[in-house]
C-alpha atoms as a PDB file:
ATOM      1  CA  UNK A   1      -6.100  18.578  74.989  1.00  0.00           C
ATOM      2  CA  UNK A   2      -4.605  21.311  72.590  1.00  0.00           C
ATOM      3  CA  UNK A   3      -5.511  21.064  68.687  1.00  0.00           C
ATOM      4  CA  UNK A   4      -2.754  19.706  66.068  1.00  0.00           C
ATOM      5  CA  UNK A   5      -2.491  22.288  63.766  1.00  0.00           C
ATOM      6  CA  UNK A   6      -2.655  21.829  60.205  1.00  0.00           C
ATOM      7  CA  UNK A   7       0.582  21.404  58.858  1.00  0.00           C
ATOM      8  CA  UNK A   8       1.698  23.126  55.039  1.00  0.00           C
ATOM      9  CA  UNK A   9       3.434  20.110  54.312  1.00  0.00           C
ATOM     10  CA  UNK A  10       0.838  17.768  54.068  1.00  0.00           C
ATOM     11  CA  UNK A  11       0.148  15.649  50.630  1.00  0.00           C
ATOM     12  CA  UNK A  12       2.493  14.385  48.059  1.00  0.00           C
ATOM     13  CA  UNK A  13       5.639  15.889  46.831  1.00  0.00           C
ATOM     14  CA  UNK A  14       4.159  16.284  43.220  1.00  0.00           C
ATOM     15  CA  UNK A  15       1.406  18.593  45.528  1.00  0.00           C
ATOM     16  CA  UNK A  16       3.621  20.612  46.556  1.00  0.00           C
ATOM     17  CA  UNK A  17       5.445  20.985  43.818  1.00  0.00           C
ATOM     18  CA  UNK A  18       2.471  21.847  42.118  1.00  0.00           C
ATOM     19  CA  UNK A  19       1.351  24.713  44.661  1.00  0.00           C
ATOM     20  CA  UNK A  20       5.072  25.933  44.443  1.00  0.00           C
ATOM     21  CA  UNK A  21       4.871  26.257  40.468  1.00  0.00           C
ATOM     22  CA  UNK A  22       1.248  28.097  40.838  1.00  0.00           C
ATOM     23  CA  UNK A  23       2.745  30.235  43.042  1.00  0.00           C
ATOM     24  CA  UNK A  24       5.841  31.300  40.963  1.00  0.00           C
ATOM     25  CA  UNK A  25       3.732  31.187  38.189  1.00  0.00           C
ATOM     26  CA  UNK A  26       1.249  33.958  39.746  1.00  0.00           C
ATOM     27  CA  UNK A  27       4.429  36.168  40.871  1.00  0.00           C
ATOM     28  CA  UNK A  28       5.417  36.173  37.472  1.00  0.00           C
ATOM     29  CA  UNK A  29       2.457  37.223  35.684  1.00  0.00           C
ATOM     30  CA  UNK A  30       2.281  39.790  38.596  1.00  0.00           C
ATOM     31  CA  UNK A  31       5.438  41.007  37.933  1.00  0.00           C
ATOM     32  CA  UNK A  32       4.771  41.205  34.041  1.00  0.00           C
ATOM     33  CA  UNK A  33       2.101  43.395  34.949  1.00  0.00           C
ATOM     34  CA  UNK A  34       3.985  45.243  36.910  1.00  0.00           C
ATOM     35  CA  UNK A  35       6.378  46.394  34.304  1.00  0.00           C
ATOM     36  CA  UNK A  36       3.820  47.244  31.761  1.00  0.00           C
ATOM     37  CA  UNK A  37       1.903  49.549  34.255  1.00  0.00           C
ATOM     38  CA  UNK A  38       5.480  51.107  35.115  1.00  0.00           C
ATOM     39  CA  UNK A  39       5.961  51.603  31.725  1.00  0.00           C
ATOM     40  CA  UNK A  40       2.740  53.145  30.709  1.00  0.00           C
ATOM     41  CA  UNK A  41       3.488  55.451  33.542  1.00  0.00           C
ATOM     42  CA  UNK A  42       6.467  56.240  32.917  1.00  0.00           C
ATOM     43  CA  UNK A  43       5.683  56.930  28.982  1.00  0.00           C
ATOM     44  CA  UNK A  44       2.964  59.081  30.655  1.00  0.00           C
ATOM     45  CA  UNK A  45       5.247  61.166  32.683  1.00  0.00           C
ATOM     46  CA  UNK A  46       7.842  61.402  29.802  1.00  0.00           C
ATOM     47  CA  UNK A  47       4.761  62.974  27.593  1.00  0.00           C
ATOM     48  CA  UNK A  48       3.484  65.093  30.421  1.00  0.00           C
ATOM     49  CA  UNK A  49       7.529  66.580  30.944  1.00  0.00           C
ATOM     50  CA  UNK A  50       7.743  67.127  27.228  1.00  0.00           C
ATOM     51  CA  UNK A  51       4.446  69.271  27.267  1.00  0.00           C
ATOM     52  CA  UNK A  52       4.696  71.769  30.330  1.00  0.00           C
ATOM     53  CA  UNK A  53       8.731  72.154  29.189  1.00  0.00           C
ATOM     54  CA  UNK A  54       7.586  72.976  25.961  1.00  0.00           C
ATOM     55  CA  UNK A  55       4.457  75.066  26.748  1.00  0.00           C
ATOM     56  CA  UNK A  56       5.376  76.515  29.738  1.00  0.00           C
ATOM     57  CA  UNK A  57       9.499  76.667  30.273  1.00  0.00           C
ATOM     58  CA  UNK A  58       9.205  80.451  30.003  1.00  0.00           C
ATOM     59  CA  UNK A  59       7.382  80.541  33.380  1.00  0.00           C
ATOM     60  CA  UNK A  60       9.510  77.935  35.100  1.00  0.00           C
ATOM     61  CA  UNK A  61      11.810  79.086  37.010  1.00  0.00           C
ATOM     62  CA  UNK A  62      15.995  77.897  35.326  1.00  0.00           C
ATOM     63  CA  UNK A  63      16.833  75.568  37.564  1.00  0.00           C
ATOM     64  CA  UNK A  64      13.592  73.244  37.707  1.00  0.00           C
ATOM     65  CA  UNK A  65      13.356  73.605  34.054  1.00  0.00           C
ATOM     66  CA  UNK A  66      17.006  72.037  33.825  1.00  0.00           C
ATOM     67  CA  UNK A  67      15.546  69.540  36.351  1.00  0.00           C
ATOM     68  CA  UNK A  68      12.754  68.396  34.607  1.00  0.00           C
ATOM     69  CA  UNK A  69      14.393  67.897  31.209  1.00  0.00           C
ATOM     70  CA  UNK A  70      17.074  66.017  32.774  1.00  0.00           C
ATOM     71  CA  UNK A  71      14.401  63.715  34.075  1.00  0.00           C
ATOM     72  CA  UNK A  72      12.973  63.905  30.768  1.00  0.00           C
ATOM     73  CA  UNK A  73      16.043  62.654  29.751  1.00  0.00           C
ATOM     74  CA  UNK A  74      16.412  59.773  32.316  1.00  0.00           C
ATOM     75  CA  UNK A  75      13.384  58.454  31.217  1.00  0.00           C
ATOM     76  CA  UNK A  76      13.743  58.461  27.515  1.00  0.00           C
ATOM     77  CA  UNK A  77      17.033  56.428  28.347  1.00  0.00           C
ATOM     78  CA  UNK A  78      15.122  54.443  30.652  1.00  0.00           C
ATOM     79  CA  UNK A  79      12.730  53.243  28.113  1.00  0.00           C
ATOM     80  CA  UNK A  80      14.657  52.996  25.175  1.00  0.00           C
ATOM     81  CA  UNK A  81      16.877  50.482  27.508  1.00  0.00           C
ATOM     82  CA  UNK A  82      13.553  48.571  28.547  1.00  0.00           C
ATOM     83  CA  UNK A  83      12.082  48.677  24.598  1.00  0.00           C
ATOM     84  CA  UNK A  84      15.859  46.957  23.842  1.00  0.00           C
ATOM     85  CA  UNK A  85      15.852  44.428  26.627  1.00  0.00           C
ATOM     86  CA  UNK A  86      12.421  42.959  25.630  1.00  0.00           C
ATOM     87  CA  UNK A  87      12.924  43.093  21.838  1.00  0.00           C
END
């Protein structure tokens, strides 16, 4: 005789409801985290850009210098957007 399996949906509504709003609750703070890590990252990379541009452009060769400070760029935008958005 084959096994019922156990089904999600058993309990109360207010249960389930309950698991549901853990669950988006966890995503959320998951996401938050997310976002600071980015950041921090991103404020990392923006430092790091600054630095060998400023240290070391004379050895770079034209082209990926121009690259790198347009990134530099990018992200400066980037974050001043994301500092403005969460003020």
């Amino acid at each position: 005789m084959p096994r019922k399996r156990p089904s999600v949906f058993i309990g109360s509504s207010s249960e389930r409801f309950r698991q549901i709003t853990e669950a988006a609750s966890g995503f959320d703070n998951a996401s938050k985290q997310m976002h600071t890590l980015i950041k921090l990252l991103s404020q990392s990379r923006k430092v790091e850009l600054d630095i060998i541009s400023s240290q070391f452009g004379a050895f770079i060769d034209p082209a990926k210098l121009s690259q790198m400070k347009v990134d530099l760029e990018n992200l400066d935008l980037v974050l001043s957007e994301n500092s403005n958005e969460r003020s």
